[in-house]
Protein backbone atom coordinates (compact mmCIF):
# COMPACT_ATOMS: atom_id res chain seq x y z
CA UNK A 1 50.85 20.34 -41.81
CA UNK A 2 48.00 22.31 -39.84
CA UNK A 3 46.39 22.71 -43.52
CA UNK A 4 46.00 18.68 -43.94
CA UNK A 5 44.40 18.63 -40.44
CA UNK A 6 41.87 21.29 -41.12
CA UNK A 7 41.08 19.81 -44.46
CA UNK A 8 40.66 16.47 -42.77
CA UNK A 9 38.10 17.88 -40.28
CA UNK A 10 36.31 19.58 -43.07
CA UNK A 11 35.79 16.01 -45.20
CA UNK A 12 34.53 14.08 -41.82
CA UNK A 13 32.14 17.10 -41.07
CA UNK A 14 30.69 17.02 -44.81
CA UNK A 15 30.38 13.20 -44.16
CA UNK A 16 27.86 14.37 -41.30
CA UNK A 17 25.28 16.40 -42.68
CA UNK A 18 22.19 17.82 -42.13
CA UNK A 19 19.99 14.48 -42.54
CA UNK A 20 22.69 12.78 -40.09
CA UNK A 21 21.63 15.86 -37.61
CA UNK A 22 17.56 15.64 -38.03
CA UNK A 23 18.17 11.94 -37.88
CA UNK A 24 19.85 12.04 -34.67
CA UNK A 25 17.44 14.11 -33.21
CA UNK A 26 14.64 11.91 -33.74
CA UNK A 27 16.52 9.43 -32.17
CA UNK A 28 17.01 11.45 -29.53
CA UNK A 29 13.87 12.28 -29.07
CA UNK A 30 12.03 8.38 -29.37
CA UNK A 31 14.55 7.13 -26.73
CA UNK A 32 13.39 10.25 -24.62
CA UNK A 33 9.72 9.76 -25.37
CA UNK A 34 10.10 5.78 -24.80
CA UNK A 35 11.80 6.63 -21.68
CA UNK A 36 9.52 8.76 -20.26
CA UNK A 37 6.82 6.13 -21.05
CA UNK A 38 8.57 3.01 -19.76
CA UNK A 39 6.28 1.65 -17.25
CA UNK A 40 7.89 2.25 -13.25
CA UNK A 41 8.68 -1.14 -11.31
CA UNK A 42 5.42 -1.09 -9.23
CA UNK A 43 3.39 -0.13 -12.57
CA UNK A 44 5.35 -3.59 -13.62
CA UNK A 45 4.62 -5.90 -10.51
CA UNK A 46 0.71 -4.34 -10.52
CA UNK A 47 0.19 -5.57 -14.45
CA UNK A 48 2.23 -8.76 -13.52
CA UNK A 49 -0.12 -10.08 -10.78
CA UNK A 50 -3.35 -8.91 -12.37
CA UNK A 51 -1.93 -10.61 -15.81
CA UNK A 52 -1.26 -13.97 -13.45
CA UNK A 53 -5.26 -13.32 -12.10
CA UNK A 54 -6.50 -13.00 -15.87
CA UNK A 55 -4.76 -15.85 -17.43
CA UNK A 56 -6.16 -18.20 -14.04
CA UNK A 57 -9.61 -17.43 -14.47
CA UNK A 58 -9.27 -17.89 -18.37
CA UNK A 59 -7.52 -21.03 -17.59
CA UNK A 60 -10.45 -21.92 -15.06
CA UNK A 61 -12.95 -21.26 -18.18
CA UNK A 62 -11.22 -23.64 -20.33
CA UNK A 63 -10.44 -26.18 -17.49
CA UNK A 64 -14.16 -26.32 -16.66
CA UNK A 65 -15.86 -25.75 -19.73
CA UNK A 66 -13.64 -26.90 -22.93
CA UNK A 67 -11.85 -29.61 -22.05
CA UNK A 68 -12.52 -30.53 -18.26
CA UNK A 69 -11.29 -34.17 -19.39
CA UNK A 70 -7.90 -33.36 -19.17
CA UNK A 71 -5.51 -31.63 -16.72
CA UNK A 72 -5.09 -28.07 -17.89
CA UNK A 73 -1.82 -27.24 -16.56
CA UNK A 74 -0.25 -30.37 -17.81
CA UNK A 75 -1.00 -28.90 -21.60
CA UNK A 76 -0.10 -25.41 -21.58
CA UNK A 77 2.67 -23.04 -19.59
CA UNK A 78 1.07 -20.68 -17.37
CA UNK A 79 3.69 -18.61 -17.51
CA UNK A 80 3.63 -18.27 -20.70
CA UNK A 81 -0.02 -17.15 -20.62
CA UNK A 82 0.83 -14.78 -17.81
CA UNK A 83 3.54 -13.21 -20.09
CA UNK A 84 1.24 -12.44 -23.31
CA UNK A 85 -1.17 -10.96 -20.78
CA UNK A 86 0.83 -8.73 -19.08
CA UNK A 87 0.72 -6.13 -21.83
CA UNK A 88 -2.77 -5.99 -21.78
CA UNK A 89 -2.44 -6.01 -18.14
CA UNK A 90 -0.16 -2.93 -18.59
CA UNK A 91 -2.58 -1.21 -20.40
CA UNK A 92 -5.33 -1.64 -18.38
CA UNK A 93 -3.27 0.56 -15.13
CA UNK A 94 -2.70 -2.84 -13.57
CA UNK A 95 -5.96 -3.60 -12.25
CA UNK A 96 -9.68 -3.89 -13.49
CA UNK A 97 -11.18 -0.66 -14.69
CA UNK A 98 -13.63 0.73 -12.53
CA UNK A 99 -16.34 0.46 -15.36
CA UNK A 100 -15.77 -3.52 -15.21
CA UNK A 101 -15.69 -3.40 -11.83
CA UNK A 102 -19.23 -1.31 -11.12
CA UNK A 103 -20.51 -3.66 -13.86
CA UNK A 104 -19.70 -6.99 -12.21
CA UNK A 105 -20.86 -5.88 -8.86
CA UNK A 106 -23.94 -4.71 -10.34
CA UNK A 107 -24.78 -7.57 -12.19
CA UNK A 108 -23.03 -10.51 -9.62
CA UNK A 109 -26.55 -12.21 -8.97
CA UNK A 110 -27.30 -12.59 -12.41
CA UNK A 111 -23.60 -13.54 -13.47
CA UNK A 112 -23.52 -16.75 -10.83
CA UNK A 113 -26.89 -18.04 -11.98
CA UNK A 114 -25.79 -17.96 -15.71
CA UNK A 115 -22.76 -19.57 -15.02
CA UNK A 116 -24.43 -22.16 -12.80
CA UNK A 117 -26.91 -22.51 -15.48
CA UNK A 118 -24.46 -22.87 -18.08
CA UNK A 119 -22.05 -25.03 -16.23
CA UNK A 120 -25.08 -27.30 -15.23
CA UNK A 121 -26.27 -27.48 -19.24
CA UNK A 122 -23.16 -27.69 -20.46
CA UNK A 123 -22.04 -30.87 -17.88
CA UNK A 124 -25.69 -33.10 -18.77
CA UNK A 125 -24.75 -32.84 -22.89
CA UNK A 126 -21.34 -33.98 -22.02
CA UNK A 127 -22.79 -36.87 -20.05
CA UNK A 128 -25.52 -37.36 -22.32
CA UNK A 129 -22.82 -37.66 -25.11
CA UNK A 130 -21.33 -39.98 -23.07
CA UNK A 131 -24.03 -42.24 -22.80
CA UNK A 132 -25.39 -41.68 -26.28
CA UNK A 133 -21.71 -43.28 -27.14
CA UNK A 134 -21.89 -46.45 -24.81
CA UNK A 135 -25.14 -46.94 -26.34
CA UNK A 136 -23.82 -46.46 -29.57
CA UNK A 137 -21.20 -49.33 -29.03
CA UNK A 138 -23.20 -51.69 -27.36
CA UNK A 139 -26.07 -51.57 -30.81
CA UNK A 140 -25.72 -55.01 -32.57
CA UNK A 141 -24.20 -54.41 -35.73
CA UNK A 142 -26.94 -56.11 -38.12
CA UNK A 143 -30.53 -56.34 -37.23
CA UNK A 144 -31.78 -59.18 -35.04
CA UNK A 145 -28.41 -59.69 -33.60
CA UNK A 146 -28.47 -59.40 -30.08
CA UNK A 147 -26.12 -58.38 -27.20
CA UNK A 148 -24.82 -61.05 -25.44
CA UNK A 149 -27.45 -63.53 -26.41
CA UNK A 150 -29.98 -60.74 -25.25
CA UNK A 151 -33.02 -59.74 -27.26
């Protein structure tokens, strides 16, 4: 009976080979490697809140400058937006990189006025368009016709 066991053991280890074994071991070794680079709970929270600060000053931009008409946070999920920037977030070691940083600092002054100047550009065409409209829908539609008996 002790033959029929051995010979047993002998078919399951042939079912296992060599491939199964290298296979295994790169297993092994991504879980290890994918371990190791798992990000630590602080890492997490630090990418988290800087991903929340991204995602409100890109919400900001399109609040103010794309569609200030309507109410931002009634169209998308913030939390949404914080959760496909927290990867990048991740990447970037949780906070701004120094580069960015020196860069802003140096260049505040000039930052401000551009976005004042934008803002304030950007704000007359939109009431200029707004105008231009009324205007628009107030014309008579054939010539001579008048407004409200006006000439």
């Amino acid at each position: 009976m002790s033959d029929v066991v051995e010979l047993d053991a002998v078919e399951e280890n042939e079912e296992f080979g060599l491939d199964d074994l290298i296979e295994a071991e790169s297993v092994e070794a991504a879980n290890q490697a994918q371990a190791e680079n798992e990000p630590s709970v602080d890492e997490l929270e630090r990418a988290r809140a800087f991903a929340e600060k991204l995602n409100g000053g890109f919400l900001w931009g399109v609040d103010r400058f794309v569609c200030p008409s309507a109410n931002i946070d009634e169209l998308i999920d913030r939390e949404a937006g914080t959760e496909a920037l927290t990867p990048l977030a991740l990447e970037m070691g949780g906070t701004m990189p120094p580069w960015l940083a020196e860069a802003l600092k140096k260049y505040d002054p000039y930052i401000k006025a551009g976005t004042y100047m934008g803002v304030t550009i950007w704000t007359a065409q939109q009431i200029e368009k707004q105008i231009q409209a009324a205007n628009e829908e107030q014309k008579p539609e054939r010539p001579g016709e008048t407004i409200n008996g006006e000439e």
